[in-house]
PDB file of N, CA and C in Angstrom:
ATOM      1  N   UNK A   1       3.700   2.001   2.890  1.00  0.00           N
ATOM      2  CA  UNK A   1       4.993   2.212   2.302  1.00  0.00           C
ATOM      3  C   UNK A   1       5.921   1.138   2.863  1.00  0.00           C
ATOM      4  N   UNK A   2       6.480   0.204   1.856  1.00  0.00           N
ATOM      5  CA  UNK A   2       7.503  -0.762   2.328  1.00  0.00           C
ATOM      6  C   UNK A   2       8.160  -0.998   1.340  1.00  0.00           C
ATOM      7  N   UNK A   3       9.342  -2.139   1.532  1.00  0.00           N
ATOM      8  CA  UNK A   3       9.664  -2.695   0.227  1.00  0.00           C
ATOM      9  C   UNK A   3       9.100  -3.773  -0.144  1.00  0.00           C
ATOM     10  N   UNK A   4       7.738  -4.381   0.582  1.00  0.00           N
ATOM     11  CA  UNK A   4       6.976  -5.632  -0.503  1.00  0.00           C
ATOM     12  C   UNK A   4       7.365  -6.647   0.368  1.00  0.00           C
ATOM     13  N   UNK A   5       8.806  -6.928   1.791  1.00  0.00           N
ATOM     14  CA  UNK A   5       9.110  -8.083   2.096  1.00  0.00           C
ATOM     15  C   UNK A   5       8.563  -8.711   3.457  1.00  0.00           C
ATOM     16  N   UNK A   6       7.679  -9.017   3.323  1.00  0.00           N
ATOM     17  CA  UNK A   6       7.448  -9.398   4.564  1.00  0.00           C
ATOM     18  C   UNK A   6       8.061 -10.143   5.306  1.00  0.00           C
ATOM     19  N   UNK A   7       8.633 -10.255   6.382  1.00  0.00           N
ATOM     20  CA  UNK A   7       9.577 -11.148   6.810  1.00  0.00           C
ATOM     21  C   UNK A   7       9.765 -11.159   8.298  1.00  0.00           C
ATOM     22  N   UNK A   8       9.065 -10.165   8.728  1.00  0.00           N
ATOM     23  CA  UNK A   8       9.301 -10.398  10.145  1.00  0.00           C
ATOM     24  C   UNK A   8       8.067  -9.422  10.909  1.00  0.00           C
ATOM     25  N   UNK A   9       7.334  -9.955  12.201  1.00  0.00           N
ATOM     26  CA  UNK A   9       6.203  -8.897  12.547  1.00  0.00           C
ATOM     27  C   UNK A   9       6.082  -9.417  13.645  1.00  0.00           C
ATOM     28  N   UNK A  10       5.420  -8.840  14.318  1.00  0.00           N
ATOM     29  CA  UNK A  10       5.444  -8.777  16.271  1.00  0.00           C
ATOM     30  C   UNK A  10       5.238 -10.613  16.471  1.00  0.00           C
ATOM     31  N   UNK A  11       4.316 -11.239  15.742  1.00  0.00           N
ATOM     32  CA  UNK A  11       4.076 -12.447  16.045  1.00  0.00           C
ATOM     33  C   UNK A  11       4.685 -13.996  15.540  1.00  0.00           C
ATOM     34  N   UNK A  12       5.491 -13.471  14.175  1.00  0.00           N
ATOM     35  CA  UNK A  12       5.913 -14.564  13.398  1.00  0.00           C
ATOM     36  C   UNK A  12       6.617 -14.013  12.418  1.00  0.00           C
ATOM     37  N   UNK A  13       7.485 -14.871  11.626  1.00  0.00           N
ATOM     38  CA  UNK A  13       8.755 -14.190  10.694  1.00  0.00           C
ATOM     39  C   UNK A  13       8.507 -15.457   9.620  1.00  0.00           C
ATOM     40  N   UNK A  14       7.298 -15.597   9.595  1.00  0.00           N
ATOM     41  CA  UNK A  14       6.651 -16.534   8.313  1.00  0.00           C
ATOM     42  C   UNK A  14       6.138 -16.102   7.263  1.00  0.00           C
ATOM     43  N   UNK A  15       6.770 -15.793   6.508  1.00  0.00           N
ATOM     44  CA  UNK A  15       5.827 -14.536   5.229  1.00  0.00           C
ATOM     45  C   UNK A  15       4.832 -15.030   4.879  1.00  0.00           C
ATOM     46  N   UNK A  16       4.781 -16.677   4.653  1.00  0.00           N
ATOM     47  CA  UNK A  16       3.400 -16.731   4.584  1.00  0.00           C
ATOM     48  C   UNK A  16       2.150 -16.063   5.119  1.00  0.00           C
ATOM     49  N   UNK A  17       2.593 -16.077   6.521  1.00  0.00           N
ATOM     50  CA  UNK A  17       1.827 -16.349   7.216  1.00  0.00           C
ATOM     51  C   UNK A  17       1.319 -14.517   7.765  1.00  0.00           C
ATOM     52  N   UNK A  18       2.432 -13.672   6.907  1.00  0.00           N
ATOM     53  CA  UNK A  18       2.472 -12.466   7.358  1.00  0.00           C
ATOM     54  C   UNK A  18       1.477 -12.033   5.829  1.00  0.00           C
ATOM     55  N   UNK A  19       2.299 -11.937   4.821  1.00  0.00           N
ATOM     56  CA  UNK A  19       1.189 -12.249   3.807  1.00  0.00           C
ATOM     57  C   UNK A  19      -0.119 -12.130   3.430  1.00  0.00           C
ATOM     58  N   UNK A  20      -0.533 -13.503   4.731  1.00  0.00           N
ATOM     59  CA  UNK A  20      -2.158 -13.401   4.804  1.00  0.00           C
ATOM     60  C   UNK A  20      -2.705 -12.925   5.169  1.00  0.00           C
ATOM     61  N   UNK A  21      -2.013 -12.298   6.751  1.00  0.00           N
ATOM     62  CA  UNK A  21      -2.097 -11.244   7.501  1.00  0.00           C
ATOM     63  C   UNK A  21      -2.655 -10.007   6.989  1.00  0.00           C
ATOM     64  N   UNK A  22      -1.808  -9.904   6.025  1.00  0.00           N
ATOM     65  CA  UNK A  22      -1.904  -8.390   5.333  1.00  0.00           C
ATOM     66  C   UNK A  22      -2.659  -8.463   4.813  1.00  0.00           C
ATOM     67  N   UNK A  23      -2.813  -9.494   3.520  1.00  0.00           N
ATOM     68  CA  UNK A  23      -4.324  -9.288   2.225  1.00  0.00           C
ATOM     69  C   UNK A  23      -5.296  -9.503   3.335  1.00  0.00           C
ATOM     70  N   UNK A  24      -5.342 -10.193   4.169  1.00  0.00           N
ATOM     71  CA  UNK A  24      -6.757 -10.666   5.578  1.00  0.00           C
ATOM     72  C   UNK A  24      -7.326  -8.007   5.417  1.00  0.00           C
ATOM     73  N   UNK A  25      -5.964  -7.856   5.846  1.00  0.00           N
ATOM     74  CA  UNK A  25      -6.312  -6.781   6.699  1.00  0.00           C
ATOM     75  C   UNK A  25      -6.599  -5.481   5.492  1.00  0.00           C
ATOM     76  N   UNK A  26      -5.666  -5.935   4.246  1.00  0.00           N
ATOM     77  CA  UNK A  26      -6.052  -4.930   2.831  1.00  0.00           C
ATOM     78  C   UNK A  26      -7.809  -4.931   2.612  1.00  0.00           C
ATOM     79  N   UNK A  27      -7.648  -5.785   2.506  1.00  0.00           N
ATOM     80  CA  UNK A  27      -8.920  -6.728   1.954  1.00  0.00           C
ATOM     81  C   UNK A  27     -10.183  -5.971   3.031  1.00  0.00           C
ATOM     82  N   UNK A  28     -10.145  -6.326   4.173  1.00  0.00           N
ATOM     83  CA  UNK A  28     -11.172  -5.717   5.239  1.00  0.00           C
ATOM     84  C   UNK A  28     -11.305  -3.843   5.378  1.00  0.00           C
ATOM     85  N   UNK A  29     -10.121  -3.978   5.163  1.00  0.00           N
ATOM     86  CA  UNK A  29     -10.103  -2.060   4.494  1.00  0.00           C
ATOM     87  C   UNK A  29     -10.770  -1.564   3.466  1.00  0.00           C
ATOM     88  N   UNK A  30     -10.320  -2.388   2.661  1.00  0.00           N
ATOM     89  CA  UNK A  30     -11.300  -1.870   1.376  1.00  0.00           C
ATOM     90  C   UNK A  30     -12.703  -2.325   1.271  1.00  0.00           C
ATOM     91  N   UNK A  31     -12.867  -3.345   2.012  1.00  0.00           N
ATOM     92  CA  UNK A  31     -14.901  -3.724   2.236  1.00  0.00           C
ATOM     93  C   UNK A  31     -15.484  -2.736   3.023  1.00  0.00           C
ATOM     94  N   UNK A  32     -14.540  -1.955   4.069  1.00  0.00           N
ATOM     95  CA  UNK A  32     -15.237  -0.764   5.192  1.00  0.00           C
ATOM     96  C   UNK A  32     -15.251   0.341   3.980  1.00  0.00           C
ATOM     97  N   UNK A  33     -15.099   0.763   2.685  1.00  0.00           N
ATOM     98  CA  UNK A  33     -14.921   1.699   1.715  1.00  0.00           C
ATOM     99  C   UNK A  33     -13.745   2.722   1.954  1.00  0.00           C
ATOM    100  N   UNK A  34     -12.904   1.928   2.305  1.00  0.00           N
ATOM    101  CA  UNK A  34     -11.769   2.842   3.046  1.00  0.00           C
ATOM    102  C   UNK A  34     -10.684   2.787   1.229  1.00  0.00           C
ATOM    103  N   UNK A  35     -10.060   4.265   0.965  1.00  0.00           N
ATOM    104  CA  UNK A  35      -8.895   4.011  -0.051  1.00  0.00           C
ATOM    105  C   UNK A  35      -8.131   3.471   0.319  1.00  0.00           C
ATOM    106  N   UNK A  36      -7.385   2.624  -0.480  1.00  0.00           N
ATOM    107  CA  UNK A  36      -6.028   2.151   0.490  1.00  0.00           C
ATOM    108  C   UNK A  36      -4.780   2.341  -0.795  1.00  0.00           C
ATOM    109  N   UNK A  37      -3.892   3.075  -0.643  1.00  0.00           N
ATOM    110  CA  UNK A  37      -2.361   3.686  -1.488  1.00  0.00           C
ATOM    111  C   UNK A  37      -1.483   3.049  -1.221  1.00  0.00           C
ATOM    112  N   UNK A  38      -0.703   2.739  -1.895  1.00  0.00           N
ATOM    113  CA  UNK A  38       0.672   1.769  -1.650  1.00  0.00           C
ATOM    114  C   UNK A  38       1.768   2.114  -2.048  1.00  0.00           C
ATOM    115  N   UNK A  39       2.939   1.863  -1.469  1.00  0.00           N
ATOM    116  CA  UNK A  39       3.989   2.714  -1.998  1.00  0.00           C
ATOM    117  C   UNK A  39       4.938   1.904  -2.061  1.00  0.00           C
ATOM    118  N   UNK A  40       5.923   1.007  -3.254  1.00  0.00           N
ATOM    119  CA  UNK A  40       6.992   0.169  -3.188  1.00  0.00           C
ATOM    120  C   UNK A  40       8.238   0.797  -3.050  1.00  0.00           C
ATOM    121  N   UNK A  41       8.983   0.517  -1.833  1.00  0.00           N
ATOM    122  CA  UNK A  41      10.079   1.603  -1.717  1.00  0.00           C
ATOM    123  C   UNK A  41      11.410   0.770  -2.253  1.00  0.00           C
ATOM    124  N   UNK A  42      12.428   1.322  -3.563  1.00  0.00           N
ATOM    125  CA  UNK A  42      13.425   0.717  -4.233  1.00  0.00           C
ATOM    126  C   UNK A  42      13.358  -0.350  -4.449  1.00  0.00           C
ATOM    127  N   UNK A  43      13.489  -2.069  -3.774  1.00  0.00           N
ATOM    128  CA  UNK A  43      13.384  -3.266  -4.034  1.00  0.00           C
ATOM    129  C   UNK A  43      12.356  -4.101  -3.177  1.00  0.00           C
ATOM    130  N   UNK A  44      11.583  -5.172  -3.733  1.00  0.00           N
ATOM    131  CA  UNK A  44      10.836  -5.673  -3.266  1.00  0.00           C
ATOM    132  C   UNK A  44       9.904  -6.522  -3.973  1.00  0.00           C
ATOM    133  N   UNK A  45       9.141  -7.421  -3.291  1.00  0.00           N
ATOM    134  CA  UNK A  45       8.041  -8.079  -4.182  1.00  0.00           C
ATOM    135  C   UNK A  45       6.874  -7.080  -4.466  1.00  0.00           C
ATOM    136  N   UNK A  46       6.480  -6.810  -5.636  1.00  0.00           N
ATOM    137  CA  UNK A  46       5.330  -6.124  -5.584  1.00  0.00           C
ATOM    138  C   UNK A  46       4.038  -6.342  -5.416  1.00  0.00           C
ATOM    139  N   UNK A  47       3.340  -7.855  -5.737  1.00  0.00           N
ATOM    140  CA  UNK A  47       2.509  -8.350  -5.909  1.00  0.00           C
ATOM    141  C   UNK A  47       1.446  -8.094  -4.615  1.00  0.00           C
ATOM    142  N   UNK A  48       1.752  -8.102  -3.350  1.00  0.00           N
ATOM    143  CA  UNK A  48       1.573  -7.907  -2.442  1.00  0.00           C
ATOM    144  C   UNK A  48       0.681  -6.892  -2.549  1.00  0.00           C
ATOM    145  N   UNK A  49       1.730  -5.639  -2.297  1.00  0.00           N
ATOM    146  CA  UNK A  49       1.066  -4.612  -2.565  1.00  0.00           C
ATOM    147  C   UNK A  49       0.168  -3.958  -3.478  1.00  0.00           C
ATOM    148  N   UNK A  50       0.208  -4.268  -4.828  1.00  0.00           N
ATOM    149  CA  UNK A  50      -0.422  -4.262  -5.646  1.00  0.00           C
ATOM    150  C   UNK A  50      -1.536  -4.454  -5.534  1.00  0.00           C
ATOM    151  N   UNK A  51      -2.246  -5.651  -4.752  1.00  0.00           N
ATOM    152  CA  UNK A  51      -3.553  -6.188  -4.550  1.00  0.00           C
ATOM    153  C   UNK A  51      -4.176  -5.519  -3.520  1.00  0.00           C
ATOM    154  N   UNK A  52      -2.902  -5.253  -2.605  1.00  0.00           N
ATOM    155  CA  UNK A  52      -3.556  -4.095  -1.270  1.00  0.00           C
ATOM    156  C   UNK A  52      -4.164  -2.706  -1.448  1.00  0.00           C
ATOM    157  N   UNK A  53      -3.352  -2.060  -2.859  1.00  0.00           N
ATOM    158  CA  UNK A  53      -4.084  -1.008  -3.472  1.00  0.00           C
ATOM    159  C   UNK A  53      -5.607  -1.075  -3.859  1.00  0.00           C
ATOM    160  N   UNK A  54      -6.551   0.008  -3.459  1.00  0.00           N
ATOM    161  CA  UNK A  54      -7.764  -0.392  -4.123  1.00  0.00           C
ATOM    162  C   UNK A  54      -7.537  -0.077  -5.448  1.00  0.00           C
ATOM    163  N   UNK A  55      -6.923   0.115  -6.504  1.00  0.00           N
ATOM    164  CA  UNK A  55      -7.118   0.142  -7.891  1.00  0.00           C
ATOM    165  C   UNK A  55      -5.245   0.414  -8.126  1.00  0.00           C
ATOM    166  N   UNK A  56      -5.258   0.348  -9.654  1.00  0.00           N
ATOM    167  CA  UNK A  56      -3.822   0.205  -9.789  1.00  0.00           C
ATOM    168  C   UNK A  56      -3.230   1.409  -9.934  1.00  0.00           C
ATOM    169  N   UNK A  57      -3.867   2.652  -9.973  1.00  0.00           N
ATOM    170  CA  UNK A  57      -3.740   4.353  -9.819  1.00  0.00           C
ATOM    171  C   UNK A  57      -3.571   4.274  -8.576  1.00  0.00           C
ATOM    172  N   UNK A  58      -3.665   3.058  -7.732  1.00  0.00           N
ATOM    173  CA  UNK A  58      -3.012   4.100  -5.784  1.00  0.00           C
ATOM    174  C   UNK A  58      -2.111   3.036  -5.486  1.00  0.00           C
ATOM    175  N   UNK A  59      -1.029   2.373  -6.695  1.00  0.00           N
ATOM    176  CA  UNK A  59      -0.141   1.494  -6.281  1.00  0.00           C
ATOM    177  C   UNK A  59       1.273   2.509  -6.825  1.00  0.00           C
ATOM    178  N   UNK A  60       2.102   2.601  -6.305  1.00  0.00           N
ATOM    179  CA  UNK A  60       3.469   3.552  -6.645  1.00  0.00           C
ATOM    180  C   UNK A  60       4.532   2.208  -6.783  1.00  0.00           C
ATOM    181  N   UNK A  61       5.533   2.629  -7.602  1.00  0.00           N
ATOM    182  CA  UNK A  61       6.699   2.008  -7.426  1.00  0.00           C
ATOM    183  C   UNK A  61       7.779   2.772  -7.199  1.00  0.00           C
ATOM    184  N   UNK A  62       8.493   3.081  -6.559  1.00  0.00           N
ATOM    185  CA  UNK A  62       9.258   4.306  -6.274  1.00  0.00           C
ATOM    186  C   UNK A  62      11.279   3.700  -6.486  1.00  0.00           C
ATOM    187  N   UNK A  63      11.951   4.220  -7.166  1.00  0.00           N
ATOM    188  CA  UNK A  63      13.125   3.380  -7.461  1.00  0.00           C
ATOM    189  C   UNK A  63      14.344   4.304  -6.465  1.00  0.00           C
ATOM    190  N   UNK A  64      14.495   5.769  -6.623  1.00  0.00           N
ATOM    191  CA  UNK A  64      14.806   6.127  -5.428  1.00  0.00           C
ATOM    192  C   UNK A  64      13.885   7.212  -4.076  1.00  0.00           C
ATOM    193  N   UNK A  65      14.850   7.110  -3.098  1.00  0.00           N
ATOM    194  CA  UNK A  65      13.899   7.765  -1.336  1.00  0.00           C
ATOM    195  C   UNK A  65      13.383   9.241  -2.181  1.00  0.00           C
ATOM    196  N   UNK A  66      14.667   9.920  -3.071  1.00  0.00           N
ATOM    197  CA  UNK A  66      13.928  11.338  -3.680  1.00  0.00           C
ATOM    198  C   UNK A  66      12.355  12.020  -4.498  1.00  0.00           C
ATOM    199  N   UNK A  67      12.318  10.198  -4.964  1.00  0.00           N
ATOM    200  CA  UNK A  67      10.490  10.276  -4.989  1.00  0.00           C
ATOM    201  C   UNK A  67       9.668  10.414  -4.421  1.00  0.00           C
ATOM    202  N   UNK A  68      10.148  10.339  -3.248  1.00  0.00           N
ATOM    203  CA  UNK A  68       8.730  10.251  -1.904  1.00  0.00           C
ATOM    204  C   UNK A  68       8.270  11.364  -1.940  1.00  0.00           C
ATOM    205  N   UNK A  69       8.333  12.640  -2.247  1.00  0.00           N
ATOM    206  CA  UNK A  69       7.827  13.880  -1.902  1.00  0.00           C
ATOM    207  C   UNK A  69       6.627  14.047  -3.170  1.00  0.00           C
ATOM    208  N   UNK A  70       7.680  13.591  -4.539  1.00  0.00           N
ATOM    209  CA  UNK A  70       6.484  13.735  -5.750  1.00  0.00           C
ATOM    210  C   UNK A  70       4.873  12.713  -5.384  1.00  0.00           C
ATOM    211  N   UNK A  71       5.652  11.294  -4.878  1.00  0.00           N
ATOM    212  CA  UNK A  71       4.770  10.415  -4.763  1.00  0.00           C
ATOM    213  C   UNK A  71       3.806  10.866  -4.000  1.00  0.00           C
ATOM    214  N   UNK A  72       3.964  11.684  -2.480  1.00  0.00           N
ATOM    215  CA  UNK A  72       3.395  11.800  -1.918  1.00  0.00           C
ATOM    216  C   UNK A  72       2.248  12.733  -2.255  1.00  0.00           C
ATOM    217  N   UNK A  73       2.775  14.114  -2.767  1.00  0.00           N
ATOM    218  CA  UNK A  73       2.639  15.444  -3.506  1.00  0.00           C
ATOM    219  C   UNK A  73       1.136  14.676  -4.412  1.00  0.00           C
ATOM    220  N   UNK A  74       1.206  13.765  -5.112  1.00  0.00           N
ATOM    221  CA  UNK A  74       0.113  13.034  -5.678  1.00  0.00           C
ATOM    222  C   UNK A  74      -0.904  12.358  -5.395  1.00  0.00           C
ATOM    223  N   UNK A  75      -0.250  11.867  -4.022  1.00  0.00           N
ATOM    224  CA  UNK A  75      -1.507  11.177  -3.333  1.00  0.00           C
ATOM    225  C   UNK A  75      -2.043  12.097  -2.786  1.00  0.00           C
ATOM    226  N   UNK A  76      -1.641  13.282  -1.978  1.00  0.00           N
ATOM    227  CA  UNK A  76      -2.065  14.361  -1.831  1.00  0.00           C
ATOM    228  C   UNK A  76      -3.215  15.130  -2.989  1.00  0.00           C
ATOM    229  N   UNK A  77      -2.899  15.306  -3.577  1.00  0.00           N
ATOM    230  CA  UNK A  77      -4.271  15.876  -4.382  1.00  0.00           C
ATOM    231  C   UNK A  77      -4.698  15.130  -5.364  1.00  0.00           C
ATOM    232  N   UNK A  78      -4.637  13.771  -4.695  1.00  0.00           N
ATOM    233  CA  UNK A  78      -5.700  12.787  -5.362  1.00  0.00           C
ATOM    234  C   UNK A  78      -6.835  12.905  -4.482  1.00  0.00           C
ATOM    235  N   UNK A  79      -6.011  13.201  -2.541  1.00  0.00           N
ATOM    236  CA  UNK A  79      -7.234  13.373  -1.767  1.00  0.00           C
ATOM    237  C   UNK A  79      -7.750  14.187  -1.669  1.00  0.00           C
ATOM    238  N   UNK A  80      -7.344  15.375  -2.032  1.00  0.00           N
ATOM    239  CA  UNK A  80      -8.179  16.853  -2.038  1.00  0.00           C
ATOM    240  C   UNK A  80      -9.088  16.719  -3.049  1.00  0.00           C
ATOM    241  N   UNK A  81      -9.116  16.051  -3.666  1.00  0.00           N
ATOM    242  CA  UNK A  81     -10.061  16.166  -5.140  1.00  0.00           C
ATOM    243  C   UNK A  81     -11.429  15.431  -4.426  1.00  0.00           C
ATOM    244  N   UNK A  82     -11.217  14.449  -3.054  1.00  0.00           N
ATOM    245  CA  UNK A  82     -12.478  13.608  -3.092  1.00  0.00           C
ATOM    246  C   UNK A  82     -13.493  14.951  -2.415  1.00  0.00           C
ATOM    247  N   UNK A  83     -14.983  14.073  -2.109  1.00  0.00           N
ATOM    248  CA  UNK A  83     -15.486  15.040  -1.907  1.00  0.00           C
ATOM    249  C   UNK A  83     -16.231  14.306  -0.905  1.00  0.00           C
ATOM    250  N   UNK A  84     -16.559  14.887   0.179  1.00  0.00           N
ATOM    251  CA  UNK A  84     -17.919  13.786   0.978  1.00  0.00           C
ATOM    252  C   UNK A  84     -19.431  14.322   1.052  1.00  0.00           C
ATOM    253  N   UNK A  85     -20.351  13.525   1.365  1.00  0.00           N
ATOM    254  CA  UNK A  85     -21.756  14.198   0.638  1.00  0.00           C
ATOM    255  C   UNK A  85     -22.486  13.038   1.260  1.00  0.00           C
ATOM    256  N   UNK A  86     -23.761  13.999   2.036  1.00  0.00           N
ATOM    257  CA  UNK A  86     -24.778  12.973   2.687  1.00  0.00           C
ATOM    258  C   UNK A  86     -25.776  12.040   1.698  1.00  0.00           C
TER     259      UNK A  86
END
């Protein structure tokens, strides 16, 4: 959950460089078979996030904070629905 801007992080305030950071770390999430949900909070670049989602059903755009509960409320029993199995 952010607004999309990368701009500043413990090591550098290079979006590039934060950016890569992130798709580096989306990217390695989703090869371990991990879901990964995204949530754009009011303004921001989306693109980012978008790609960090594993599919475009776990990317949100949210325009005001009063969505967060529906948004959440959804990701919520998107996860109750999974199932795990040897």
């Amino acid at each position: 959950m952010t607004d999309g801007e990368n701009t500043q992080n413990r090591w550098t305030s290079s979006q590039s460089a934060i950016d890569a950071r992130m798709t580096a770390a989306c990217n390695n999430v989703k090869a371990a078979g991990i879901t990964v949900y995204t949530i754009l909070v009011l303004d921001g670049t989306p693109t980012i996030l978008q790609s960090c989602a594993s599919s475009t059903d776990k990317y949100y755009k949210i325009t005001s904070t009063s969505q967060m509960v529906s948004v959440f409320s959804q990701i919520g029993t998107k996860l109750s629905r999974l199932r795990v199995a040897k």
